[in-house]
C-alpha atoms as a PDB file:
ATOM      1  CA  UNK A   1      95.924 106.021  87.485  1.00  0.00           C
ATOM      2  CA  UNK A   2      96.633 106.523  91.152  1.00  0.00           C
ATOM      3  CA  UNK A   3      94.476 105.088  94.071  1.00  0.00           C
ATOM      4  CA  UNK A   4      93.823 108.408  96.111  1.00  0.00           C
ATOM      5  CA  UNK A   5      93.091 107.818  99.475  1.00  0.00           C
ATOM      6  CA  UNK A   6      91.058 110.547 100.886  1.00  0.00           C
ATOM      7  CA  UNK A   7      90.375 111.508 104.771  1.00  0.00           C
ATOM      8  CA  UNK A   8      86.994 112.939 104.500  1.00  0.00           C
ATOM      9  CA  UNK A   9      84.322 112.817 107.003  1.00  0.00           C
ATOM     10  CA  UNK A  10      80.737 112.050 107.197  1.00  0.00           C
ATOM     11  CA  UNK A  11      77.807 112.931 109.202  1.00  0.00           C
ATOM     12  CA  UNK A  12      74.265 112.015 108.966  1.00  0.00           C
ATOM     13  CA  UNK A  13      70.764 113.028 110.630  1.00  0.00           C
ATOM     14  CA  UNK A  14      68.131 111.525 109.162  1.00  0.00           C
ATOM     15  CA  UNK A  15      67.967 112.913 106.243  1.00  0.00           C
ATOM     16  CA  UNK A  16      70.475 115.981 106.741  1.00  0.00           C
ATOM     17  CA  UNK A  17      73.920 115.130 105.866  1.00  0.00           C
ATOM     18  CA  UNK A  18      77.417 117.031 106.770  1.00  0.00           C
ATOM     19  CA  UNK A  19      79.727 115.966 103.662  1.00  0.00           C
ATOM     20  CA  UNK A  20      83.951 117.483 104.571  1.00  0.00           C
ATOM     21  CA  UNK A  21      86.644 117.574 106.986  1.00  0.00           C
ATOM     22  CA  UNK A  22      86.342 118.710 110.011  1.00  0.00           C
ATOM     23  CA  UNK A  23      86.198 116.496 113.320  1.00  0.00           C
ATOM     24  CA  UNK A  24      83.640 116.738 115.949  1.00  0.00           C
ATOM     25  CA  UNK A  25      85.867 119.178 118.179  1.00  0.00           C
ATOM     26  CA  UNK A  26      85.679 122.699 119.040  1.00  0.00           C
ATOM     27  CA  UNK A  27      88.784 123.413 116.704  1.00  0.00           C
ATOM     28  CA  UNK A  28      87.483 122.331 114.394  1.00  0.00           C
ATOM     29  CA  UNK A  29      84.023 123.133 114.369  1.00  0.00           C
ATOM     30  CA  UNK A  30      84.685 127.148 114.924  1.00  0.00           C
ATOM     31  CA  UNK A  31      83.578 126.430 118.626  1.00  0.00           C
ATOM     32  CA  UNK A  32      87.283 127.814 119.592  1.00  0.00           C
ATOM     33  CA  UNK A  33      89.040 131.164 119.752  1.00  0.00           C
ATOM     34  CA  UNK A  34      91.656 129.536 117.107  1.00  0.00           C
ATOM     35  CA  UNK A  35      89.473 127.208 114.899  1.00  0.00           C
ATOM     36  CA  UNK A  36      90.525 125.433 112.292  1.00  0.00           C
ATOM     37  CA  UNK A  37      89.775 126.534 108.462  1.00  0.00           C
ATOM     38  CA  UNK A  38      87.601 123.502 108.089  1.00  0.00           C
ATOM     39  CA  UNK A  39      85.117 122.409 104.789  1.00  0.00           C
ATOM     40  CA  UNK A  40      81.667 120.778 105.372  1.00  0.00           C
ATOM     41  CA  UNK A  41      78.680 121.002 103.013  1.00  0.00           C
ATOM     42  CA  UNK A  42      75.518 120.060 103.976  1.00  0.00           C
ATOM     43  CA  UNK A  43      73.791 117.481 101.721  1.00  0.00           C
ATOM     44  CA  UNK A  44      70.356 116.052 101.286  1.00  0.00           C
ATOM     45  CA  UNK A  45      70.676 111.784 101.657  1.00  0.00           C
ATOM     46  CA  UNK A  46      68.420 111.043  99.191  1.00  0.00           C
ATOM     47  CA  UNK A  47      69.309 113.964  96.699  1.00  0.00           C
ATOM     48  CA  UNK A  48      72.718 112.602  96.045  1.00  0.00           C
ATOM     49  CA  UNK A  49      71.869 108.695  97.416  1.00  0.00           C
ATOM     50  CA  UNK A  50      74.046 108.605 100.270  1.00  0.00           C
ATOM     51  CA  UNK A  51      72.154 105.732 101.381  1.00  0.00           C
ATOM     52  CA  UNK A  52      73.783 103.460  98.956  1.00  0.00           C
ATOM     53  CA  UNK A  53      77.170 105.024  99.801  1.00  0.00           C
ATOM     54  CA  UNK A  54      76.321 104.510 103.200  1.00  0.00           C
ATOM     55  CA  UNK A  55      75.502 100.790 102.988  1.00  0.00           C
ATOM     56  CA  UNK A  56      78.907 100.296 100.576  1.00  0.00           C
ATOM     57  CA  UNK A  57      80.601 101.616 103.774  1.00  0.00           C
ATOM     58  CA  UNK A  58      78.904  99.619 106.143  1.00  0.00           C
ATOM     59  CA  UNK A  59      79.313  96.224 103.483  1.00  0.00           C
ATOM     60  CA  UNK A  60      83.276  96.943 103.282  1.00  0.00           C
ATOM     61  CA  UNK A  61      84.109  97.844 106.933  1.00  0.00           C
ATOM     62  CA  UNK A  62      84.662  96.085 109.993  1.00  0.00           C
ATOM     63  CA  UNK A  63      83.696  96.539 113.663  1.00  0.00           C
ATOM     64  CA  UNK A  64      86.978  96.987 115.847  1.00  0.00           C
ATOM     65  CA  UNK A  65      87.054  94.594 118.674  1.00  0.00           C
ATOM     66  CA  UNK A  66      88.992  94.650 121.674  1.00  0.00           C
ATOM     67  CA  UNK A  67      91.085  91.306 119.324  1.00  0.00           C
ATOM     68  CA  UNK A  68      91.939  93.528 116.675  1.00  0.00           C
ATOM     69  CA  UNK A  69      92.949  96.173 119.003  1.00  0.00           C
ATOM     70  CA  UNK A  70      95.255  93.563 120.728  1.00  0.00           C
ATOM     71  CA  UNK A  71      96.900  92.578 117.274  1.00  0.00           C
ATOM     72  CA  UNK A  72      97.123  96.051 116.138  1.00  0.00           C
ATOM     73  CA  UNK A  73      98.733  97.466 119.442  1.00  0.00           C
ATOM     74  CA  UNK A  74     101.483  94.244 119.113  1.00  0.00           C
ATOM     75  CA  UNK A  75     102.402  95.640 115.896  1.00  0.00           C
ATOM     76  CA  UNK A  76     103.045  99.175 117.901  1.00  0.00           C
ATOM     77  CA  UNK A  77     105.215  97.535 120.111  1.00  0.00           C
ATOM     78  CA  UNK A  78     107.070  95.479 117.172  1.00  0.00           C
ATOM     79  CA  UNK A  79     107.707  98.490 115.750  1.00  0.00           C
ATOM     80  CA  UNK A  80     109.129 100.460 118.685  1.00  0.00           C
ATOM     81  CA  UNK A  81     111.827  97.292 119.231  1.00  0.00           C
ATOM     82  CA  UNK A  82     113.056  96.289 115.953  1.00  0.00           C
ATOM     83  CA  UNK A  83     113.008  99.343 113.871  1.00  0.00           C
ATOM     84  CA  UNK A  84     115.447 101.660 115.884  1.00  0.00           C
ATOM     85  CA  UNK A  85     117.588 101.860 112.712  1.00  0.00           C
ATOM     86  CA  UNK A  86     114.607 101.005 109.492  1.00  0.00           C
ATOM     87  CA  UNK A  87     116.535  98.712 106.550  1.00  0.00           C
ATOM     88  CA  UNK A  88     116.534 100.094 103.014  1.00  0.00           C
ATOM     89  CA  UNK A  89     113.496  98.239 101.290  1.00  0.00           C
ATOM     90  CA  UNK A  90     112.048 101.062  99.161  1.00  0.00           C
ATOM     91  CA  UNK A  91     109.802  98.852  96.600  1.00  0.00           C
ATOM     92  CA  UNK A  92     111.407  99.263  93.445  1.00  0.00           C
ATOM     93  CA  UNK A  93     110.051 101.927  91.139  1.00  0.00           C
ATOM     94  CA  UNK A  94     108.665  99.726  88.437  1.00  0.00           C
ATOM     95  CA  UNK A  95     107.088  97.354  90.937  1.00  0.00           C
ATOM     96  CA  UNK A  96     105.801 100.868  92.833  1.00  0.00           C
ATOM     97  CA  UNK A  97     103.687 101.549  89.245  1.00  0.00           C
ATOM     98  CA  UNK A  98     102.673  98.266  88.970  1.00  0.00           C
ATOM     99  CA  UNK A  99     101.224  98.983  92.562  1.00  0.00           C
ATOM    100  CA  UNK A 100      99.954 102.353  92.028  1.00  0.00           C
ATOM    101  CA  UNK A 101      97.760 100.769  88.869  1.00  0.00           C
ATOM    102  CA  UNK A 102      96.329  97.680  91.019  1.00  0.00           C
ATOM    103  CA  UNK A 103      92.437  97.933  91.424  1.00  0.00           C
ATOM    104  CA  UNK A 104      91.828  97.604  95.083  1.00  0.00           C
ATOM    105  CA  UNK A 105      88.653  95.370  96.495  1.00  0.00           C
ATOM    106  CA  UNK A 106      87.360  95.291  99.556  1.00  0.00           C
ATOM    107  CA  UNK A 107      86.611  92.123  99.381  1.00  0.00           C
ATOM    108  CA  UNK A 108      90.139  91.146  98.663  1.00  0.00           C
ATOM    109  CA  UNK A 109      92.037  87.837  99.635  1.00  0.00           C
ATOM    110  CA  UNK A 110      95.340  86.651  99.384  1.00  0.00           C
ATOM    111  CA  UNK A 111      96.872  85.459  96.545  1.00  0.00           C
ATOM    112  CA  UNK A 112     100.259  85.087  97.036  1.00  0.00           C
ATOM    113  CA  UNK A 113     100.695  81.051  97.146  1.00  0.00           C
ATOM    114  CA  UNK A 114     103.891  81.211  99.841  1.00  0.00           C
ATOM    115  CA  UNK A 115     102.903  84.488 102.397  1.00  0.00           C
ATOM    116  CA  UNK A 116     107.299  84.301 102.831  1.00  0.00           C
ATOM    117  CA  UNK A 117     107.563  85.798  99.148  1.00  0.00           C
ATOM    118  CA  UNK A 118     105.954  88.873 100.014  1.00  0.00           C
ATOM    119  CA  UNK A 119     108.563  89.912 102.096  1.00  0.00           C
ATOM    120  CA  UNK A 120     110.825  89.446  99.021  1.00  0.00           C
ATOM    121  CA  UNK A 121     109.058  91.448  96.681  1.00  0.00           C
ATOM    122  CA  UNK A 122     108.474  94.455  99.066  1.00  0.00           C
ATOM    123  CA  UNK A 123     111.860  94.914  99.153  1.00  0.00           C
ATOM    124  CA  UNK A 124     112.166  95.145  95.384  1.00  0.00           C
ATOM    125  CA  UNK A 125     113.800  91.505  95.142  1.00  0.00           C
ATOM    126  CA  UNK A 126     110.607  90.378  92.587  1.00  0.00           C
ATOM    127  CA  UNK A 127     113.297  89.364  90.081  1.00  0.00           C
ATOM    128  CA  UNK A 128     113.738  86.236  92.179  1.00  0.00           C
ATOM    129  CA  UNK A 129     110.183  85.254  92.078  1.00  0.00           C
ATOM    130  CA  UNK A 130     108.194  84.021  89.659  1.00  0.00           C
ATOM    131  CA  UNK A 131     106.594  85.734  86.918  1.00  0.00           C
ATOM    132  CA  UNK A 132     102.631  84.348  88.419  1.00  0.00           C
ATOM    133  CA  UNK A 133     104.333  84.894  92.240  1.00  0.00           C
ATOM    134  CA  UNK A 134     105.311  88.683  91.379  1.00  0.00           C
ATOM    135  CA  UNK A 135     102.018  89.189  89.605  1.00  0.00           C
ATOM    136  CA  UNK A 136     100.006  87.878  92.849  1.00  0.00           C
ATOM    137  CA  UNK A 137     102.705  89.298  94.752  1.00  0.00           C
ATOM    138  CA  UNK A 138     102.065  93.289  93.467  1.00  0.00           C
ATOM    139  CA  UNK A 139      98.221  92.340  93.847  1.00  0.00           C
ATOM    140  CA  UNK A 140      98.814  91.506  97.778  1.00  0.00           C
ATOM    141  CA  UNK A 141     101.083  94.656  98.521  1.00  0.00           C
ATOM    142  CA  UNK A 142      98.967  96.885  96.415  1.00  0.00           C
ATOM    143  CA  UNK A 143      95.860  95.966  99.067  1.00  0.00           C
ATOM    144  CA  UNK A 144      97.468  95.989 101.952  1.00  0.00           C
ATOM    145  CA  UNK A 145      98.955  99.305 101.730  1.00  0.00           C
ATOM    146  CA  UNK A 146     102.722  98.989 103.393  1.00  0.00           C
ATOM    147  CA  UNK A 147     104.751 101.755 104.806  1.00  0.00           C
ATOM    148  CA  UNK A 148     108.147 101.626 102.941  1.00  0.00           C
ATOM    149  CA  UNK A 149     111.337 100.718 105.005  1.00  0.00           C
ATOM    150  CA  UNK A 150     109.564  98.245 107.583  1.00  0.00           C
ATOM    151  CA  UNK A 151     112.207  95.385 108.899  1.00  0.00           C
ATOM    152  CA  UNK A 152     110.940  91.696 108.278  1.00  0.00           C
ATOM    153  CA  UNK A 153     110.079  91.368 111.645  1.00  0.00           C
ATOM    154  CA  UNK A 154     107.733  94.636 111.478  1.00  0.00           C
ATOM    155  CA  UNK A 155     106.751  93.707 108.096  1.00  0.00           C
ATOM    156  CA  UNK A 156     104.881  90.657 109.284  1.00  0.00           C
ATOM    157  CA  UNK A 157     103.459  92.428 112.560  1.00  0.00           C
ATOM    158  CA  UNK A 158     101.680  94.825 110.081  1.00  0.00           C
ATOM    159  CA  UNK A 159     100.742  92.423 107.578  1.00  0.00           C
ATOM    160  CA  UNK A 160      99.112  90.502 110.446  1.00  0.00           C
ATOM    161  CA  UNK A 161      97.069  93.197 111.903  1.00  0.00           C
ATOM    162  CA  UNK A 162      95.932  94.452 108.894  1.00  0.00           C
ATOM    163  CA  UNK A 163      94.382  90.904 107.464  1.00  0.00           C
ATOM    164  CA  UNK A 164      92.422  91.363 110.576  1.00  0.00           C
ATOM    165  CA  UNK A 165      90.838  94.367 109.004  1.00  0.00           C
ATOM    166  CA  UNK A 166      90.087  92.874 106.328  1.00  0.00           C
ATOM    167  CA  UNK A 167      86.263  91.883 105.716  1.00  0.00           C
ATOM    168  CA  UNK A 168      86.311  88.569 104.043  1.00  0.00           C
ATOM    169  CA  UNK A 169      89.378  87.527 106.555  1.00  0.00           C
ATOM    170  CA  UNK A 170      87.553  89.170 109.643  1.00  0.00           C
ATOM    171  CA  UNK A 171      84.142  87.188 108.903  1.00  0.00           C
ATOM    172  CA  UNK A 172      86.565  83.720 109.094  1.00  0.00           C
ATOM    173  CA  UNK A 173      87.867  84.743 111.931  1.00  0.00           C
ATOM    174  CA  UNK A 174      85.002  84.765 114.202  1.00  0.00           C
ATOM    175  CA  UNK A 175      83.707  81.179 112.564  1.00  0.00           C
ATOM    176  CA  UNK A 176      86.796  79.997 113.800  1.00  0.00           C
ATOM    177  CA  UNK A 177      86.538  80.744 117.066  1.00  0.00           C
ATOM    178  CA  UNK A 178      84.759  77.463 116.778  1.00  0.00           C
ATOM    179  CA  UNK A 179      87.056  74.390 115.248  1.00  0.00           C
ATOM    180  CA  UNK A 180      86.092  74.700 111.733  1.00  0.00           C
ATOM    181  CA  UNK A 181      86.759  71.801 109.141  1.00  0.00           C
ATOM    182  CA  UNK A 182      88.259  73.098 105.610  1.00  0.00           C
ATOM    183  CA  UNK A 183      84.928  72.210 104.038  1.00  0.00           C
ATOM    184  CA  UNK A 184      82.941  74.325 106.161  1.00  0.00           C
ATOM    185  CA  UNK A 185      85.495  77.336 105.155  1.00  0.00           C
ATOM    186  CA  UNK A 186      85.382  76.168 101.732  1.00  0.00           C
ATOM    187  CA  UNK A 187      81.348  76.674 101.931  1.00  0.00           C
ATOM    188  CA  UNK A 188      81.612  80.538 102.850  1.00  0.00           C
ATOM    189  CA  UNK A 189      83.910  81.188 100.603  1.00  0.00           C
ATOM    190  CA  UNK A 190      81.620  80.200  97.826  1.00  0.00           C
ATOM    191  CA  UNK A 191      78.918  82.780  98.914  1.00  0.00           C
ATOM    192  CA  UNK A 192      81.645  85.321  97.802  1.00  0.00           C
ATOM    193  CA  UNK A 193      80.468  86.694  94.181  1.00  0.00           C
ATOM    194  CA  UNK A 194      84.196  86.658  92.924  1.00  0.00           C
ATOM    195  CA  UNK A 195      84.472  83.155  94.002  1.00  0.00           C
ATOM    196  CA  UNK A 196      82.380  81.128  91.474  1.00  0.00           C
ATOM    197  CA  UNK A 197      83.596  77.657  92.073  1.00  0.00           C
ATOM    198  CA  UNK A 198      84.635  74.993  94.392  1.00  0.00           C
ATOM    199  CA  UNK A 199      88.027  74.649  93.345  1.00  0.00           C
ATOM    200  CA  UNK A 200      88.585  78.753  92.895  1.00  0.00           C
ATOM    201  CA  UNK A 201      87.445  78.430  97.007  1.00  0.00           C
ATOM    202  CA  UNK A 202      89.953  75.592  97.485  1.00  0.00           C
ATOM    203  CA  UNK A 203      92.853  77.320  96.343  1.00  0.00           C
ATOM    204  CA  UNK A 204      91.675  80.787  98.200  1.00  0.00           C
ATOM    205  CA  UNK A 205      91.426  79.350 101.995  1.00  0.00           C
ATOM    206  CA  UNK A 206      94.422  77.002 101.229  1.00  0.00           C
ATOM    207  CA  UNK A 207      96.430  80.379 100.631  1.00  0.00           C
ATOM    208  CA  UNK A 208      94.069  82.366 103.047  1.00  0.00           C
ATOM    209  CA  UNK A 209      95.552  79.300 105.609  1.00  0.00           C
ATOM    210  CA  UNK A 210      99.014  80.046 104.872  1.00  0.00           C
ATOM    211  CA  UNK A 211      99.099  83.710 105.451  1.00  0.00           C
ATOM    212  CA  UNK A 212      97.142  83.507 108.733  1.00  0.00           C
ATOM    213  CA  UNK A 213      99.610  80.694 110.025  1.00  0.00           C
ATOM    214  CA  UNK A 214     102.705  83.081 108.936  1.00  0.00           C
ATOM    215  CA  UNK A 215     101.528  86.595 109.788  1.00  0.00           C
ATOM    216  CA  UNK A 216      99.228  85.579 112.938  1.00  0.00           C
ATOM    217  CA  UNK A 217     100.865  82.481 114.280  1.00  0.00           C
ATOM    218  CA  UNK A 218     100.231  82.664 117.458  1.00  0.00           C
ATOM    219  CA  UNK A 219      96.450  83.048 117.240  1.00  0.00           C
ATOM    220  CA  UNK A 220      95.813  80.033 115.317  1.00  0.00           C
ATOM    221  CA  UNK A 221      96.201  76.482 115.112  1.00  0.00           C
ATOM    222  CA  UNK A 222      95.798  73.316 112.464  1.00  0.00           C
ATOM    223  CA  UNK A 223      95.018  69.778 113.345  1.00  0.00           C
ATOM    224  CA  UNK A 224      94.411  67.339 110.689  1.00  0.00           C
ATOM    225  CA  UNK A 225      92.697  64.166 112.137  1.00  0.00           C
ATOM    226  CA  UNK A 226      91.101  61.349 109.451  1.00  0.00           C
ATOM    227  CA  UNK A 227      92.823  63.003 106.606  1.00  0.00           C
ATOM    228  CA  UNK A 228      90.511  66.478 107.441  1.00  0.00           C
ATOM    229  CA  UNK A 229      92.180  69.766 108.157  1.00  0.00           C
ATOM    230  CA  UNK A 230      90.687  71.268 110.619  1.00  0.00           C
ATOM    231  CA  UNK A 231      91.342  75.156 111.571  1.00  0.00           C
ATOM    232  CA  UNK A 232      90.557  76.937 114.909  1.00  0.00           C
ATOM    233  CA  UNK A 233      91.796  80.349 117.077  1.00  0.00           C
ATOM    234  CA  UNK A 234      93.741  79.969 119.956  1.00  0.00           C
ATOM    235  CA  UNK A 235      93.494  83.234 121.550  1.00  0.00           C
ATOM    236  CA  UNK A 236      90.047  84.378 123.052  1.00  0.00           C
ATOM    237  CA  UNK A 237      88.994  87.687 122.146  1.00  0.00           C
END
Protein backbone atom coordinates (compact mmCIF):
# COMPACT_ATOMS: atom_id res chain seq x y z
CA UNK A 1 0.00 0.00 0.00
CA UNK A 2 1.38 3.40 -0.87
CA UNK A 3 1.79 6.36 1.64
CA UNK A 4 -0.12 9.19 -0.35
CA UNK A 5 0.87 12.41 0.56
CA UNK A 6 -1.82 14.85 -0.06
CA UNK A 7 -1.62 18.89 -0.31
CA UNK A 8 -4.96 19.79 0.94
CA UNK A 9 -5.89 22.78 2.84
CA UNK A 10 -7.81 23.67 5.84
CA UNK A 11 -9.73 26.48 7.18
CA UNK A 12 -11.67 26.93 10.26
CA UNK A 13 -14.18 29.58 11.90
CA UNK A 14 -15.52 28.51 14.80
CA UNK A 15 -17.49 26.11 13.91
CA UNK A 16 -17.57 26.65 9.95
CA UNK A 17 -14.94 24.78 8.23
CA UNK A 18 -13.45 25.20 4.45
CA UNK A 19 -12.20 21.46 3.67
CA UNK A 20 -9.96 21.62 -0.32
CA UNK A 21 -7.36 23.26 -2.23
CA UNK A 22 -7.29 26.44 -2.87
CA UNK A 23 -4.87 29.10 -1.16
CA UNK A 24 -5.91 32.26 0.39
CA UNK A 25 -5.21 34.36 -2.92
CA UNK A 26 -7.31 36.01 -5.37
CA UNK A 27 -6.41 33.20 -8.00
CA UNK A 28 -7.38 31.10 -6.31
CA UNK A 29 -10.29 32.11 -4.55
CA UNK A 30 -12.23 33.36 -7.94
CA UNK A 31 -11.30 36.97 -6.68
CA UNK A 32 -9.31 37.27 -10.21
CA UNK A 33 -10.20 37.74 -13.87
CA UNK A 34 -8.23 34.24 -14.44
CA UNK A 35 -8.97 32.17 -11.24
CA UNK A 36 -7.97 29.06 -10.65
CA UNK A 37 -10.47 25.88 -10.93
CA UNK A 38 -10.14 25.38 -7.22
CA UNK A 39 -12.25 22.64 -4.72
CA UNK A 40 -13.39 23.67 -1.18
CA UNK A 41 -16.38 22.23 0.70
CA UNK A 42 -17.63 23.71 3.54
CA UNK A 43 -17.91 21.43 6.61
CA UNK A 44 -19.51 21.55 10.00
CA UNK A 45 -16.42 20.86 12.91
CA UNK A 46 -18.32 18.93 14.99
CA UNK A 47 -20.41 17.01 12.26
CA UNK A 48 -17.40 15.25 10.94
CA UNK A 49 -15.02 15.88 14.38
CA UNK A 50 -12.51 18.02 12.95
CA UNK A 51 -11.60 18.89 16.33
CA UNK A 52 -9.82 15.69 16.90
CA UNK A 53 -8.21 16.01 13.45
CA UNK A 54 -7.34 19.31 14.39
CA UNK A 55 -5.58 18.48 17.67
CA UNK A 56 -3.71 15.26 15.72
CA UNK A 57 -2.33 18.15 13.59
CA UNK A 58 -1.43 20.36 16.20
CA UNK A 59 0.15 16.99 18.42
CA UNK A 60 2.36 15.98 15.19
CA UNK A 61 3.56 19.42 13.95
CA UNK A 62 6.09 21.78 14.85
CA UNK A 63 6.35 25.58 15.16
CA UNK A 64 9.06 26.94 12.59
CA UNK A 65 11.59 29.05 14.28
CA UNK A 66 13.88 31.41 12.91
CA UNK A 67 16.70 27.94 13.94
CA UNK A 68 14.98 25.72 11.74
CA UNK A 69 14.75 28.26 9.11
CA UNK A 70 18.59 28.74 9.44
CA UNK A 71 19.21 24.86 9.06
CA UNK A 72 16.76 24.51 6.37
CA UNK A 73 18.05 27.54 4.22
CA UNK A 74 21.91 25.84 4.71
CA UNK A 75 20.58 22.89 3.08
CA UNK A 76 19.42 25.41 0.04
CA UNK A 77 22.70 26.59 -0.24
CA UNK A 78 24.33 22.91 0.01
CA UNK A 79 22.36 22.08 -2.62
CA UNK A 80 23.05 24.94 -5.04
CA UNK A 81 27.13 24.08 -4.56
CA UNK A 82 27.54 20.47 -4.65
CA UNK A 83 24.85 19.20 -6.85
CA UNK A 84 25.71 21.01 -10.21
CA UNK A 85 26.00 17.54 -11.80
CA UNK A 86 23.43 15.04 -9.13
CA UNK A 87 25.25 11.28 -8.76
CA UNK A 88 23.19 8.26 -9.75
CA UNK A 89 21.72 6.96 -6.32
CA UNK A 90 18.19 5.94 -7.39
CA UNK A 91 17.21 3.58 -4.23
CA UNK A 92 17.01 0.31 -5.61
CA UNK A 93 13.59 -0.94 -6.63
CA UNK A 94 13.16 -3.64 -4.07
CA UNK A 95 14.42 -1.42 -1.27
CA UNK A 96 11.91 1.47 -2.97
CA UNK A 97 8.82 -1.25 -2.02
CA UNK A 98 10.14 -1.99 1.08
CA UNK A 99 9.87 1.91 1.53
CA UNK A 100 6.65 2.48 -0.08
CA UNK A 101 5.10 -0.32 2.59
CA UNK A 102 6.82 1.37 5.82
CA UNK A 103 4.10 2.77 8.28
CA UNK A 104 5.11 6.30 8.92
CA UNK A 105 4.82 7.91 12.71
CA UNK A 106 5.00 11.10 13.64
CA UNK A 107 6.46 10.41 16.47
CA UNK A 108 9.29 8.65 14.79
CA UNK A 109 13.05 8.36 15.92
CA UNK A 110 16.01 7.04 14.54
CA UNK A 111 16.89 3.72 14.38
CA UNK A 112 19.63 3.27 12.34
CA UNK A 113 22.56 2.37 15.00
CA UNK A 114 25.56 4.16 12.70
CA UNK A 115 23.62 7.54 10.96
CA UNK A 116 26.91 6.83 8.10
CA UNK A 117 24.91 3.62 6.84
CA UNK A 118 22.11 5.52 5.68
CA UNK A 119 23.93 7.08 3.14
CA UNK A 120 24.77 3.52 1.95
CA UNK A 121 21.49 2.19 1.70
CA UNK A 122 19.94 5.26 -0.12
CA UNK A 123 22.01 4.61 -2.76
CA UNK A 124 20.83 1.03 -3.12
CA UNK A 125 24.21 -0.41 -1.57
CA UNK A 126 21.89 -2.29 1.44
CA UNK A 127 23.56 -5.54 0.36
CA UNK A 128 26.57 -4.37 2.35
CA UNK A 129 24.72 -3.81 5.49
CA UNK A 130 23.34 -5.88 7.75
CA UNK A 131 20.22 -7.69 7.60
CA UNK A 132 18.88 -5.61 11.31
CA UNK A 133 20.97 -2.30 9.73
CA UNK A 134 18.92 -2.51 6.29
CA UNK A 135 15.73 -3.26 8.17
CA UNK A 136 16.27 0.01 10.49
CA UNK A 137 17.85 1.45 7.60
CA UNK A 138 14.41 1.29 5.12
CA UNK A 139 12.50 2.38 8.43
CA UNK A 140 14.75 5.76 8.62
CA UNK A 141 14.53 6.60 4.77
CA UNK A 142 10.94 5.64 4.58
CA UNK A 143 10.27 8.70 7.36
CA UNK A 144 12.32 11.03 6.24
CA UNK A 145 11.14 11.19 2.80
CA UNK A 146 14.50 11.76 0.46
CA UNK A 147 14.59 13.21 -2.96
CA UNK A 148 16.39 10.59 -5.16
CA UNK A 149 19.87 11.55 -6.68
CA UNK A 150 21.09 13.87 -3.67
CA UNK A 151 25.19 13.82 -3.38
CA UNK A 152 26.48 12.72 0.19
CA UNK A 153 27.21 16.04 1.00
CA UNK A 154 23.44 17.19 0.20
CA UNK A 155 22.24 14.03 1.57
CA UNK A 156 23.30 14.93 5.07
CA UNK A 157 22.27 18.76 4.72
CA UNK A 158 18.68 17.40 4.19
CA UNK A 159 18.74 14.73 6.60
CA UNK A 160 19.81 17.41 9.10
CA UNK A 161 17.15 19.89 8.51
CA UNK A 162 14.56 17.61 8.38
CA UNK A 163 15.29 15.85 12.04
CA UNK A 164 14.68 19.37 13.03
CA UNK A 165 11.13 18.95 11.91
CA UNK A 166 10.69 16.27 13.53
CA UNK A 167 8.48 16.42 16.86
CA UNK A 168 10.09 14.09 19.26
CA UNK A 169 13.71 15.47 17.92
CA UNK A 170 12.42 19.20 17.95
CA UNK A 171 11.09 18.90 21.73
CA UNK A 172 15.06 17.71 22.62
CA UNK A 173 16.24 20.29 20.97
CA UNK A 174 15.01 23.14 22.90
CA UNK A 175 15.87 21.11 26.41
CA UNK A 176 19.18 21.26 25.17
CA UNK A 177 19.60 24.57 24.78
CA UNK A 178 20.39 24.00 28.40
CA UNK A 179 23.44 21.31 29.09
CA UNK A 180 21.41 18.30 29.54
CA UNK A 181 22.87 15.04 31.22
CA UNK A 182 21.90 11.63 29.26
CA UNK A 183 19.65 10.77 32.18
CA UNK A 184 17.63 13.73 31.98
CA UNK A 185 17.12 12.83 28.04
CA UNK A 186 16.66 9.37 28.99
CA UNK A 187 13.61 10.66 31.36
CA UNK A 188 11.62 12.32 28.35
CA UNK A 189 12.04 9.78 26.32
CA UNK A 190 10.17 7.51 28.61
CA UNK A 191 7.01 9.77 28.55
CA UNK A 192 6.89 8.62 24.84
CA UNK A 193 3.99 5.80 24.65
CA UNK A 194 6.17 3.69 22.14
CA UNK A 195 8.97 3.86 24.52
CA UNK A 196 7.99 1.54 27.44
CA UNK A 197 11.26 1.03 29.15
CA UNK A 198 14.46 2.37 30.39
CA UNK A 199 16.67 0.47 28.33
CA UNK A 200 14.27 0.82 24.95
CA UNK A 201 15.06 4.91 25.94
CA UNK A 202 18.77 4.11 26.31
CA UNK A 203 19.28 2.70 23.08
CA UNK A 204 16.85 5.52 21.33
CA UNK A 205 18.87 8.84 22.54
CA UNK A 206 22.19 6.85 22.22
CA UNK A 207 21.21 6.55 18.39
CA UNK A 208 19.10 9.85 18.53
CA UNK A 209 22.95 11.22 19.75
CA UNK A 210 24.61 9.84 16.85
CA UNK A 211 22.51 11.18 14.11
CA UNK A 212 22.38 14.72 15.58
CA UNK A 213 26.32 14.70 15.95
CA UNK A 214 26.56 13.44 12.10
CA UNK A 215 23.77 15.32 10.32
CA UNK A 216 23.88 18.63 12.62
CA UNK A 217 27.45 18.80 13.77
CA UNK A 218 27.95 22.00 14.05
CA UNK A 219 25.02 22.81 16.35
CA UNK A 220 25.88 20.48 19.00
CA UNK A 221 28.36 19.40 21.34
CA UNK A 222 29.24 16.29 23.94
CA UNK A 223 31.27 16.52 27.06
CA UNK A 224 31.54 13.62 29.27
CA UNK A 225 32.88 14.70 32.76
CA UNK A 226 32.70 11.93 35.92
CA UNK A 227 31.87 9.20 33.54
CA UNK A 228 28.32 11.33 32.57
CA UNK A 229 27.60 12.33 29.02
CA UNK A 230 26.42 15.35 28.93
CA UNK A 231 24.69 16.96 25.63
CA UNK A 232 24.11 20.69 24.85
CA UNK A 233 23.49 23.20 21.49
CA UNK A 234 26.03 25.35 20.44
CA UNK A 235 24.29 27.64 18.21
CA UNK A 236 21.68 30.16 19.71
CA UNK A 237 18.52 30.31 18.00
Amino acid sequence: MLNILLHAKYYRADNECLVGSANLTNRALGWSNQSNLEILIPVTASEHNLKAFEKKLLDESIEVDESIYKETLHAVQVFQCTDKIIINCDLEESLLREEDAQELSPFWLPTLRNPGDLFTAYRGNSEQLSSSSRSAAITDLANLRIIPGLSETSFDAYVGAALLQKPIIRHIDKMLVKPQRFGAIRDYLLTIDQISTASAANRAWQTTMRWLRHFLPGRYSLAVPHHSEIFFRIQSE
